[in-house]
PDB file of N, CA and C in Angstrom:
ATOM      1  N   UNK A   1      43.512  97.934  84.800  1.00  0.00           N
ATOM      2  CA  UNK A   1      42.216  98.309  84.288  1.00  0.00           C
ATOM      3  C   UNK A   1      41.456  99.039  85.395  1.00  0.00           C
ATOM      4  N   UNK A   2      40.765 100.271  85.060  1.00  0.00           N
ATOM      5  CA  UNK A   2      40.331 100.990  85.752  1.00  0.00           C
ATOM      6  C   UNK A   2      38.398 100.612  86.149  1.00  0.00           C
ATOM      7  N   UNK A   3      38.032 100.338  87.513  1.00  0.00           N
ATOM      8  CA  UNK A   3      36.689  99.890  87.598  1.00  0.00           C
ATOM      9  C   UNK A   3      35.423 100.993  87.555  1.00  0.00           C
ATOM     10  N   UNK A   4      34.582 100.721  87.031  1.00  0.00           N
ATOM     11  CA  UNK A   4      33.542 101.968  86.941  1.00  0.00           C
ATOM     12  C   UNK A   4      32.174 101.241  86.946  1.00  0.00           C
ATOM     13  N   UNK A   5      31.674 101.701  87.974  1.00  0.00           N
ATOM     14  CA  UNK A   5      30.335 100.995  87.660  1.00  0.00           C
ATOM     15  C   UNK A   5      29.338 102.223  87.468  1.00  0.00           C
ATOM     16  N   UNK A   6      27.996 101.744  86.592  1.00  0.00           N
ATOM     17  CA  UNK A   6      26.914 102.486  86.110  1.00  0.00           C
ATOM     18  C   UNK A   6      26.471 102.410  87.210  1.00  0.00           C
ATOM     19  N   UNK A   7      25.651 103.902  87.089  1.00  0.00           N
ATOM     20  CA  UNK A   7      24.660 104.225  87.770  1.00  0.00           C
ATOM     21  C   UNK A   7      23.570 103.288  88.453  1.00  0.00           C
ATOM     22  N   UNK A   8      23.045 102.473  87.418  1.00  0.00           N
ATOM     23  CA  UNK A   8      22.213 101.640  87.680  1.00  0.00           C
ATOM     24  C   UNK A   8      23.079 100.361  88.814  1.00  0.00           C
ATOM     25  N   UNK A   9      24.068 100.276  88.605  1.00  0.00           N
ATOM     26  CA  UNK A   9      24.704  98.983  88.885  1.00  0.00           C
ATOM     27  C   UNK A   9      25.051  99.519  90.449  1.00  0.00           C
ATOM     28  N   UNK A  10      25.494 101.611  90.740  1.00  0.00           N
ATOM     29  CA  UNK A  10      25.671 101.804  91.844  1.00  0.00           C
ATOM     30  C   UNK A  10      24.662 101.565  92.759  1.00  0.00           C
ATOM     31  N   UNK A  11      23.192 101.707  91.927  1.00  0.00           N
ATOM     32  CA  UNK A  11      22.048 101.947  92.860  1.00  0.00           C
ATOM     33  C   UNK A  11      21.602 100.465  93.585  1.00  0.00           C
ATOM     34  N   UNK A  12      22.052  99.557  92.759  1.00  0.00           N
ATOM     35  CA  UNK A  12      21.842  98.210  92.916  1.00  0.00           C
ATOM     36  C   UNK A  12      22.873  97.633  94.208  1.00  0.00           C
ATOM     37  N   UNK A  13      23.656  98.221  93.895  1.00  0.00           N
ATOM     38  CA  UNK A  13      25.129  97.921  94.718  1.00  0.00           C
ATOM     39  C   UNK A  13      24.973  97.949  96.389  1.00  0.00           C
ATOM     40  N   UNK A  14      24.436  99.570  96.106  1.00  0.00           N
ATOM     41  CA  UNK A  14      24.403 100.129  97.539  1.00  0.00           C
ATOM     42  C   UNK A  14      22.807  99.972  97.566  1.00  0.00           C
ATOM     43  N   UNK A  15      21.688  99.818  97.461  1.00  0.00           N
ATOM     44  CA  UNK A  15      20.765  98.879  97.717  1.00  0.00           C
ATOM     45  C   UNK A  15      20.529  97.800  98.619  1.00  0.00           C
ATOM     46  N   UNK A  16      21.496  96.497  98.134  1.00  0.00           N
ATOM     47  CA  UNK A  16      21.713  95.562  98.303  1.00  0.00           C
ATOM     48  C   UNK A  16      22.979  95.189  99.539  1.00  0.00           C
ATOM     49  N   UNK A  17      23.676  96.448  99.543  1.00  0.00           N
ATOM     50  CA  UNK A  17      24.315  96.629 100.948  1.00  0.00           C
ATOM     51  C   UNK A  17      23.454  96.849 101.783  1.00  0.00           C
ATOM     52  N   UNK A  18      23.017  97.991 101.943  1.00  0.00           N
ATOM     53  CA  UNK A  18      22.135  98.525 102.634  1.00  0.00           C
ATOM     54  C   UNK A  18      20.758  97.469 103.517  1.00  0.00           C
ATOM     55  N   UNK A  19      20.056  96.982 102.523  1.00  0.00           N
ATOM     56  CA  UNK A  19      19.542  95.741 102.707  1.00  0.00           C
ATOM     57  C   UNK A  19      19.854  95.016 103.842  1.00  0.00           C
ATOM     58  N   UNK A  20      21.058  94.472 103.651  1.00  0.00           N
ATOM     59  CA  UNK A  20      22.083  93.622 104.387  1.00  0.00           C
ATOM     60  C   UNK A  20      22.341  93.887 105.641  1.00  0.00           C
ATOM     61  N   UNK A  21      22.707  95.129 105.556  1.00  0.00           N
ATOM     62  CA  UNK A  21      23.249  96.313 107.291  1.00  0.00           C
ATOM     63  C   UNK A  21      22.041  96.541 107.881  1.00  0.00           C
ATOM     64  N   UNK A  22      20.860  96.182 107.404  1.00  0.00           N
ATOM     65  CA  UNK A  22      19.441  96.661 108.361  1.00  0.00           C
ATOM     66  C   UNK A  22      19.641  95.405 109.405  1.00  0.00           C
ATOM     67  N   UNK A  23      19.957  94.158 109.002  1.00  0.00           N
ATOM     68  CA  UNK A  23      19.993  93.265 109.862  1.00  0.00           C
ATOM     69  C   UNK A  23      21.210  92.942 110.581  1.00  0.00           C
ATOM     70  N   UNK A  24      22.505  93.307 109.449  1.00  0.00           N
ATOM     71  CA  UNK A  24      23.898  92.566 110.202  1.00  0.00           C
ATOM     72  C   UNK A  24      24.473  93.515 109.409  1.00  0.00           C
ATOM     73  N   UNK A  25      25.308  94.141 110.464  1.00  0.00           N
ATOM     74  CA  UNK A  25      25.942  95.074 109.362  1.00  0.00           C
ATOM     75  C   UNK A  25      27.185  94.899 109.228  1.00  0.00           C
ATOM     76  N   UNK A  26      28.096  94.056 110.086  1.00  0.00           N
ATOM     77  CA  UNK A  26      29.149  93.162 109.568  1.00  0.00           C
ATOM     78  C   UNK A  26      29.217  91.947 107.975  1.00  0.00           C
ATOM     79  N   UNK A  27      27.358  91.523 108.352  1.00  0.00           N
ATOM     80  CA  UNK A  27      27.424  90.825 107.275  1.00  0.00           C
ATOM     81  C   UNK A  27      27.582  91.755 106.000  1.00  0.00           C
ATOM     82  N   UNK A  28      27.477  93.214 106.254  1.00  0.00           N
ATOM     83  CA  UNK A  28      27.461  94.048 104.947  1.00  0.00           C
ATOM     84  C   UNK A  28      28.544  93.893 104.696  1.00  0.00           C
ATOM     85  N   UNK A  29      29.363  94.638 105.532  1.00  0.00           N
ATOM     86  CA  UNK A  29      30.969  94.721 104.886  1.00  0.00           C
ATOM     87  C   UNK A  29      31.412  93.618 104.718  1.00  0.00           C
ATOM     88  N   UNK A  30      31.381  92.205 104.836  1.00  0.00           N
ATOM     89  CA  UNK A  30      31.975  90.790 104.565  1.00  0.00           C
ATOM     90  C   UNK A  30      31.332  90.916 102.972  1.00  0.00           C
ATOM     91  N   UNK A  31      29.957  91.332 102.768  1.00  0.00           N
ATOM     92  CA  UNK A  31      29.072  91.070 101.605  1.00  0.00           C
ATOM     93  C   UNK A  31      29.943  92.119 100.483  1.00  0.00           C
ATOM     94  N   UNK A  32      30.148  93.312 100.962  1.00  0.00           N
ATOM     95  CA  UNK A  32      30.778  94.333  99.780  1.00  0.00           C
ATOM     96  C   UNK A  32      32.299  94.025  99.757  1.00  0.00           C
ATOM     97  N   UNK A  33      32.823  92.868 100.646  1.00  0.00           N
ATOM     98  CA  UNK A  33      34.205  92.750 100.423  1.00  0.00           C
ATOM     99  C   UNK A  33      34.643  91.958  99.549  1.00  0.00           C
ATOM    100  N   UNK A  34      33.614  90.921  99.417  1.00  0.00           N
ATOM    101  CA  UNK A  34      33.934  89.933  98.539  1.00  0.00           C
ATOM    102  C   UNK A  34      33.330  90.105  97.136  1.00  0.00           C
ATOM    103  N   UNK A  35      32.272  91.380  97.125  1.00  0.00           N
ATOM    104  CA  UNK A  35      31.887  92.288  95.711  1.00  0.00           C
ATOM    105  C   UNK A  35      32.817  92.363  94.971  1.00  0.00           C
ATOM    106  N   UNK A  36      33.607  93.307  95.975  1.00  0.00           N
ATOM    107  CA  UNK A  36      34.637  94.196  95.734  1.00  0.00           C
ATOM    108  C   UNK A  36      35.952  93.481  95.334  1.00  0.00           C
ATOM    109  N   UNK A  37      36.225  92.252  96.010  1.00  0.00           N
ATOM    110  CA  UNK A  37      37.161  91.228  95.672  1.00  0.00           C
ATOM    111  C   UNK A  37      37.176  90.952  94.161  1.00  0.00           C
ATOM    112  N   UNK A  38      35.590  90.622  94.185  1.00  0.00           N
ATOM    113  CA  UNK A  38      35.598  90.024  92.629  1.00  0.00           C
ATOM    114  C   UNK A  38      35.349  91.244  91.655  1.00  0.00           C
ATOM    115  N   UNK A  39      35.202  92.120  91.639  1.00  0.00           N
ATOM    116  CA  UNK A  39      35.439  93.396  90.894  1.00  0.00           C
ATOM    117  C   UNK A  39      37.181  93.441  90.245  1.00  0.00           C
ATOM    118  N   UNK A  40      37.851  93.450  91.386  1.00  0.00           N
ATOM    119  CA  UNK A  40      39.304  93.674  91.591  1.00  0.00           C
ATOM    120  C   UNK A  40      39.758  92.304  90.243  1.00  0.00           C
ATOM    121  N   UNK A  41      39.323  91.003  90.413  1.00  0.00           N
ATOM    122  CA  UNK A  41      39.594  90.126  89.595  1.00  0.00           C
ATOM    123  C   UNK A  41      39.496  90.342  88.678  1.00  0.00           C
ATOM    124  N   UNK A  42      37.823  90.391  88.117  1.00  0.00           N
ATOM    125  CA  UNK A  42      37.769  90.192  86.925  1.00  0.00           C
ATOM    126  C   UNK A  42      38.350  91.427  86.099  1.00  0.00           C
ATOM    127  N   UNK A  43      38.605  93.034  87.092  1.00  0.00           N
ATOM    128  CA  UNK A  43      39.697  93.523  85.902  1.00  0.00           C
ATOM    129  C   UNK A  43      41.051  93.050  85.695  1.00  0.00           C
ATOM    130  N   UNK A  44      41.572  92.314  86.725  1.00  0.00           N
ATOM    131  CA  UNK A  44      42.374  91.552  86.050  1.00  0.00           C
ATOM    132  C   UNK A  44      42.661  90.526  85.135  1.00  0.00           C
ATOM    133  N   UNK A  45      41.314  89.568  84.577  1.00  0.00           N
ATOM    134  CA  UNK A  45      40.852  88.867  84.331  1.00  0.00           C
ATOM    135  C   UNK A  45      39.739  88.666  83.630  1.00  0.00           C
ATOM    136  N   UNK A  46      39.796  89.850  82.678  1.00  0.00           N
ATOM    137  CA  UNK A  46      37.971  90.579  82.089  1.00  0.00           C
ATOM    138  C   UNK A  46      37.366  89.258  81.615  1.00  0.00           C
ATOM    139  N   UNK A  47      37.851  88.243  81.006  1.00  0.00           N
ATOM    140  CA  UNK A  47      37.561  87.134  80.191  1.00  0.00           C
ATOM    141  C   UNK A  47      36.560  85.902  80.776  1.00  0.00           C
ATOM    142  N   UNK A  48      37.684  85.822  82.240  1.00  0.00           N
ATOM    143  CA  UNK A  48      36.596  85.360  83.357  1.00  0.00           C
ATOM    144  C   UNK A  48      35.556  84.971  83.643  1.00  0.00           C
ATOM    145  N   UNK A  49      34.697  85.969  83.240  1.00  0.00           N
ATOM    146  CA  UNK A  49      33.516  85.504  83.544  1.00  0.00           C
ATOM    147  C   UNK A  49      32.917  85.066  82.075  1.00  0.00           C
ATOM    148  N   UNK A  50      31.403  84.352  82.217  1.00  0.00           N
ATOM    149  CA  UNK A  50      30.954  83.886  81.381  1.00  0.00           C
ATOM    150  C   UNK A  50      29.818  84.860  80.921  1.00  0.00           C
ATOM    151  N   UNK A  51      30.071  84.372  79.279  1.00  0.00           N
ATOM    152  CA  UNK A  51      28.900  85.098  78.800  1.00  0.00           C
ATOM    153  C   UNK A  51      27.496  85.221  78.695  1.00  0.00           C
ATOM    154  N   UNK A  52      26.563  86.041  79.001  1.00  0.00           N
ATOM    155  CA  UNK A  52      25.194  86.062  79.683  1.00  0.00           C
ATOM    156  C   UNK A  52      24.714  85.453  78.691  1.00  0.00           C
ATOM    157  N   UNK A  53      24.341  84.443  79.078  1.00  0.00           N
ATOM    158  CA  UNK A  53      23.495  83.302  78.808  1.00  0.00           C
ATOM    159  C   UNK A  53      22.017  83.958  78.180  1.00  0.00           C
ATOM    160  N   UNK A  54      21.349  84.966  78.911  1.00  0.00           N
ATOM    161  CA  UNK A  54      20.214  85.955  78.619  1.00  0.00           C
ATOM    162  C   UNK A  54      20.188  86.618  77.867  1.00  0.00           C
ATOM    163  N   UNK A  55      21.241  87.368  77.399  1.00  0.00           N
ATOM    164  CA  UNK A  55      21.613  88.162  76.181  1.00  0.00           C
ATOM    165  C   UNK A  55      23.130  87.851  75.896  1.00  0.00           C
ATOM    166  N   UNK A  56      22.917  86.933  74.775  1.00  0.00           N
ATOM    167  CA  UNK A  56      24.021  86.462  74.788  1.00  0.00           C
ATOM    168  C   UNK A  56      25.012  88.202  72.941  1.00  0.00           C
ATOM    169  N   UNK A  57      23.586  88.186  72.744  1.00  0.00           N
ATOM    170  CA  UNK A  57      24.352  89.459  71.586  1.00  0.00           C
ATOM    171  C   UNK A  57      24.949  90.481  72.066  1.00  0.00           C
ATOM    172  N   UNK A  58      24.680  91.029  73.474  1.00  0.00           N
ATOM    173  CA  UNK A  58      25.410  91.750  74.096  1.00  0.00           C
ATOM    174  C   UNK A  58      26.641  92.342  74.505  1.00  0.00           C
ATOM    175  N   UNK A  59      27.512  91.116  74.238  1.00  0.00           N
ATOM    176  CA  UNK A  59      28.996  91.137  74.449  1.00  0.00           C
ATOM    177  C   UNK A  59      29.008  91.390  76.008  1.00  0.00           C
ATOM    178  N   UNK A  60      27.944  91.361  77.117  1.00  0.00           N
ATOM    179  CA  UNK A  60      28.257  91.672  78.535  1.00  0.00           C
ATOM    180  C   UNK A  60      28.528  90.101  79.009  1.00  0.00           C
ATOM    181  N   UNK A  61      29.572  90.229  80.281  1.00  0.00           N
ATOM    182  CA  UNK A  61      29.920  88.748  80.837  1.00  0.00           C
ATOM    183  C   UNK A  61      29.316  89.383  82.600  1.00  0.00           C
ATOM    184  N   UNK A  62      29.421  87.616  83.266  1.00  0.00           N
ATOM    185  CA  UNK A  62      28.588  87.998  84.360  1.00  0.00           C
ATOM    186  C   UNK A  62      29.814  87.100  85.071  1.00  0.00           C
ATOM    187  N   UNK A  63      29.972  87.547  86.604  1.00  0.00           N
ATOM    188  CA  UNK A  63      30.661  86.282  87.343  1.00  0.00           C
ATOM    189  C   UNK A  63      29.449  86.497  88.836  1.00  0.00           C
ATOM    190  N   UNK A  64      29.518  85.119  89.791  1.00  0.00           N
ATOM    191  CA  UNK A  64      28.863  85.469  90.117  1.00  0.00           C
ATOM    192  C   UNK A  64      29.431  85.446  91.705  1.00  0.00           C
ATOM    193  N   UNK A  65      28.958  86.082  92.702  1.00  0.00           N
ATOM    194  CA  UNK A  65      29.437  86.406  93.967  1.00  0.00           C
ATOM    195  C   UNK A  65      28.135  86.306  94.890  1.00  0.00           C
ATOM    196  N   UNK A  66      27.728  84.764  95.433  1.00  0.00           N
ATOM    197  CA  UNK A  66      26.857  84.150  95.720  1.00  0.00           C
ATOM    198  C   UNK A  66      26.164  85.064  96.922  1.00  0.00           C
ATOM    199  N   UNK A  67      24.765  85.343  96.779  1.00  0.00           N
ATOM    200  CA  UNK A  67      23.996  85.500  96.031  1.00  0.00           C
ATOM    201  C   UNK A  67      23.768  86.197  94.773  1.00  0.00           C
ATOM    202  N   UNK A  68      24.275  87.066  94.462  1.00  0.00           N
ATOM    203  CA  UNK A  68      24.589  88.050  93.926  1.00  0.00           C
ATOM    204  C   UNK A  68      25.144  87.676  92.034  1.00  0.00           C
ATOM    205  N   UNK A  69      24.562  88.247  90.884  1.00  0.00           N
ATOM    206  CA  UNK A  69      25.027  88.382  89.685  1.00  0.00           C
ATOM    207  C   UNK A  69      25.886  89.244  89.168  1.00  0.00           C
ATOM    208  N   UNK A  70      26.363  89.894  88.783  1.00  0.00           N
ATOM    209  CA  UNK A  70      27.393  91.041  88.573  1.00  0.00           C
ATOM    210  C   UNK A  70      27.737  90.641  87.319  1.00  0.00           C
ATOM    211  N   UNK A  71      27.063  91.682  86.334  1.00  0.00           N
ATOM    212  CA  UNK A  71      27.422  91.973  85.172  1.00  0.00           C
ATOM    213  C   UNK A  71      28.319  92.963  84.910  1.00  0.00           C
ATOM    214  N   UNK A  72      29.115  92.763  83.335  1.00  0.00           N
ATOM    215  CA  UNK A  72      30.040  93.832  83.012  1.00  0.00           C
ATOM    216  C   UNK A  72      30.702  93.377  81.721  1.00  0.00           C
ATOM    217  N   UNK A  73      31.058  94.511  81.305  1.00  0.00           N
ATOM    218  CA  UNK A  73      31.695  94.551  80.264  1.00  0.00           C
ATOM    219  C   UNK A  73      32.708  95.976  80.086  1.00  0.00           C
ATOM    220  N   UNK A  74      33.710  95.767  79.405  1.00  0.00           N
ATOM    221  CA  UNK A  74      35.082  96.172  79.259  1.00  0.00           C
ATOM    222  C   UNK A  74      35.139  96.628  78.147  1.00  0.00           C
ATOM    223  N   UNK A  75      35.527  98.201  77.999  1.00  0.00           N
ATOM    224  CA  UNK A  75      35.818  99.419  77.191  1.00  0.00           C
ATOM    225  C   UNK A  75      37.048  99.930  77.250  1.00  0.00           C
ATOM    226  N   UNK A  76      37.736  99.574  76.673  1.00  0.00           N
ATOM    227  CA  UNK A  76      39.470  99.726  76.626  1.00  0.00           C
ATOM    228  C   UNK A  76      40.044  99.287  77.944  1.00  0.00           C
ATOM    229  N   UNK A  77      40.947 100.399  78.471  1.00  0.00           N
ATOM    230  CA  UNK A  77      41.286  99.827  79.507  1.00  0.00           C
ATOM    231  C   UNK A  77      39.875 100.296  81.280  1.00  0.00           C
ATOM    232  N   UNK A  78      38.744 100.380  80.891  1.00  0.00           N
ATOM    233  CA  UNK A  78      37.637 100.583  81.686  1.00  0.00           C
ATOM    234  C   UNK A  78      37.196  99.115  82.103  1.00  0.00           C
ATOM    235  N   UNK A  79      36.670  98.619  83.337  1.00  0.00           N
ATOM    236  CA  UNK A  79      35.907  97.612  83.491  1.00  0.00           C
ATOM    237  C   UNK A  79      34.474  98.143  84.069  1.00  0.00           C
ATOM    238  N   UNK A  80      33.579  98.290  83.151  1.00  0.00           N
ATOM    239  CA  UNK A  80      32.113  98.657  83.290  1.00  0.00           C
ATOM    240  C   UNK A  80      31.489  97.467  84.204  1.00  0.00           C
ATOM    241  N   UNK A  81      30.831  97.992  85.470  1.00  0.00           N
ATOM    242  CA  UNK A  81      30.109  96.896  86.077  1.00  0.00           C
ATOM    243  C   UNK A  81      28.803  97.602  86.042  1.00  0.00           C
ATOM    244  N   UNK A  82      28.154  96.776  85.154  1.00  0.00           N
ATOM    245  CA  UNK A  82      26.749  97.514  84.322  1.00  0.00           C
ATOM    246  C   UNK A  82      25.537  96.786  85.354  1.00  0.00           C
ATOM    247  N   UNK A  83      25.740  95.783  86.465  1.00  0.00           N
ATOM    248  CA  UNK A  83      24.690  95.041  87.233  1.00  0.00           C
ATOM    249  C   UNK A  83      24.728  94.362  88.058  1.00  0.00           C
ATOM    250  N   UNK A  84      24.194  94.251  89.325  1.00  0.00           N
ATOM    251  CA  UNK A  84      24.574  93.804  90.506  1.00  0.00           C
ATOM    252  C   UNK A  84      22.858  93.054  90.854  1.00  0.00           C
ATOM    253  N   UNK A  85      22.658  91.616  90.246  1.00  0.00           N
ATOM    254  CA  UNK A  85      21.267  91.332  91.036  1.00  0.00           C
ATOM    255  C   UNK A  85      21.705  90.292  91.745  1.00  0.00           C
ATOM    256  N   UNK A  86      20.250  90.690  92.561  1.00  0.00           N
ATOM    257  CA  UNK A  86      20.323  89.556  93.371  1.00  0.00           C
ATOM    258  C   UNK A  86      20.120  88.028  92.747  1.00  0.00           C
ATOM    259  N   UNK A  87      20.295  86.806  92.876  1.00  0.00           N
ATOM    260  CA  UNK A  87      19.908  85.484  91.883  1.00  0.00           C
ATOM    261  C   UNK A  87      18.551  85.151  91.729  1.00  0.00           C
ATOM    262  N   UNK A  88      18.017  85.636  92.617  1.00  0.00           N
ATOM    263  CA  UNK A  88      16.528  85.165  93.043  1.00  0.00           C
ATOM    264  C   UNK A  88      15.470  86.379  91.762  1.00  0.00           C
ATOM    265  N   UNK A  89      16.108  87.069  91.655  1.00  0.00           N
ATOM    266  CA  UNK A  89      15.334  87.996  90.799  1.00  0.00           C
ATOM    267  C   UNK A  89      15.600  87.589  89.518  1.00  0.00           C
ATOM    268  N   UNK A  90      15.006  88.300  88.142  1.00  0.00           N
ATOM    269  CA  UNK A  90      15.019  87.818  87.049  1.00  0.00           C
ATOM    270  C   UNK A  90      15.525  89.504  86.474  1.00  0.00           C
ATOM    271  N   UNK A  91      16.731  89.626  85.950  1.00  0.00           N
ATOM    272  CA  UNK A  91      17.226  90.740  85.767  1.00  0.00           C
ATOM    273  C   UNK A  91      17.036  91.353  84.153  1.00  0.00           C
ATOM    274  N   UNK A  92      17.096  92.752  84.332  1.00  0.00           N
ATOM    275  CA  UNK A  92      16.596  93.692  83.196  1.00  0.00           C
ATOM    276  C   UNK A  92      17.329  93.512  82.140  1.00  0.00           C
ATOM    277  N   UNK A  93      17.445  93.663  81.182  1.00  0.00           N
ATOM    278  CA  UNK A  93      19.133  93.434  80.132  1.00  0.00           C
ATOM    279  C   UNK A  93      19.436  94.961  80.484  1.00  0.00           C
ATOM    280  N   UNK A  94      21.111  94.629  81.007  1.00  0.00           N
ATOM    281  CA  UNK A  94      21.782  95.575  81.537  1.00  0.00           C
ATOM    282  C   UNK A  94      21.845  96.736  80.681  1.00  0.00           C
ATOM    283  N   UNK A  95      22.194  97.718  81.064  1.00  0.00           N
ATOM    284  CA  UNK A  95      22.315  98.927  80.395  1.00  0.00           C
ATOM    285  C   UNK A  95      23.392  99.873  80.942  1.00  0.00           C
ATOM    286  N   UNK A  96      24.649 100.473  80.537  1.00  0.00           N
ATOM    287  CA  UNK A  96      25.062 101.087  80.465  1.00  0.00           C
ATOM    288  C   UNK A  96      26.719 100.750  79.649  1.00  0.00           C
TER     289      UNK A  96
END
């Protein structure tokens, strides 16, 4: 399964790296590795995660990569990663 994340989900992504590297920028790349880890899974594994509790009509599933939420949902063989929040925030209903 091929990974694609939205726009919104890139801006969030690299945001939230970025963030990270102002203070430790090792802690970035440890932080986008284990993103990226769980990206790699759940297209192996689209089912995985659980379904958003917040919008549950959505058909989007979330796993989560502490701190961090990561939404997505799966379009043939595509794995859409439609959201990347932080936990502490209260997130938009995803879009893309």
């Amino acid at each position: 399964m091929r990974i694609e994340l939205a726009s919104g989900a890139k801006s969030q992504l690299d945001e939230a790296i970025a963030y990270i590297g102002a203070d430790d920028p090792a802690a970035a790349l440890r932080m986008y590795e284990r993103l990226d880890a769980a990206f790699r899974r759940v297209a192996r594994y689209p089912k995985s995660g659980r379904k958003l509790l917040d919008w549950p009509q959505t058909g989007y599933r979330e796993v989560i990569v502490h701190p961090f939420r990561v939404f997505y949902r799966c379009e043939g063989d595509v794995l859409w990663i439609v959201g990347v929040w932080h936990g502490a925030q209260r997130p938009d209903r995803p879009t893309g």
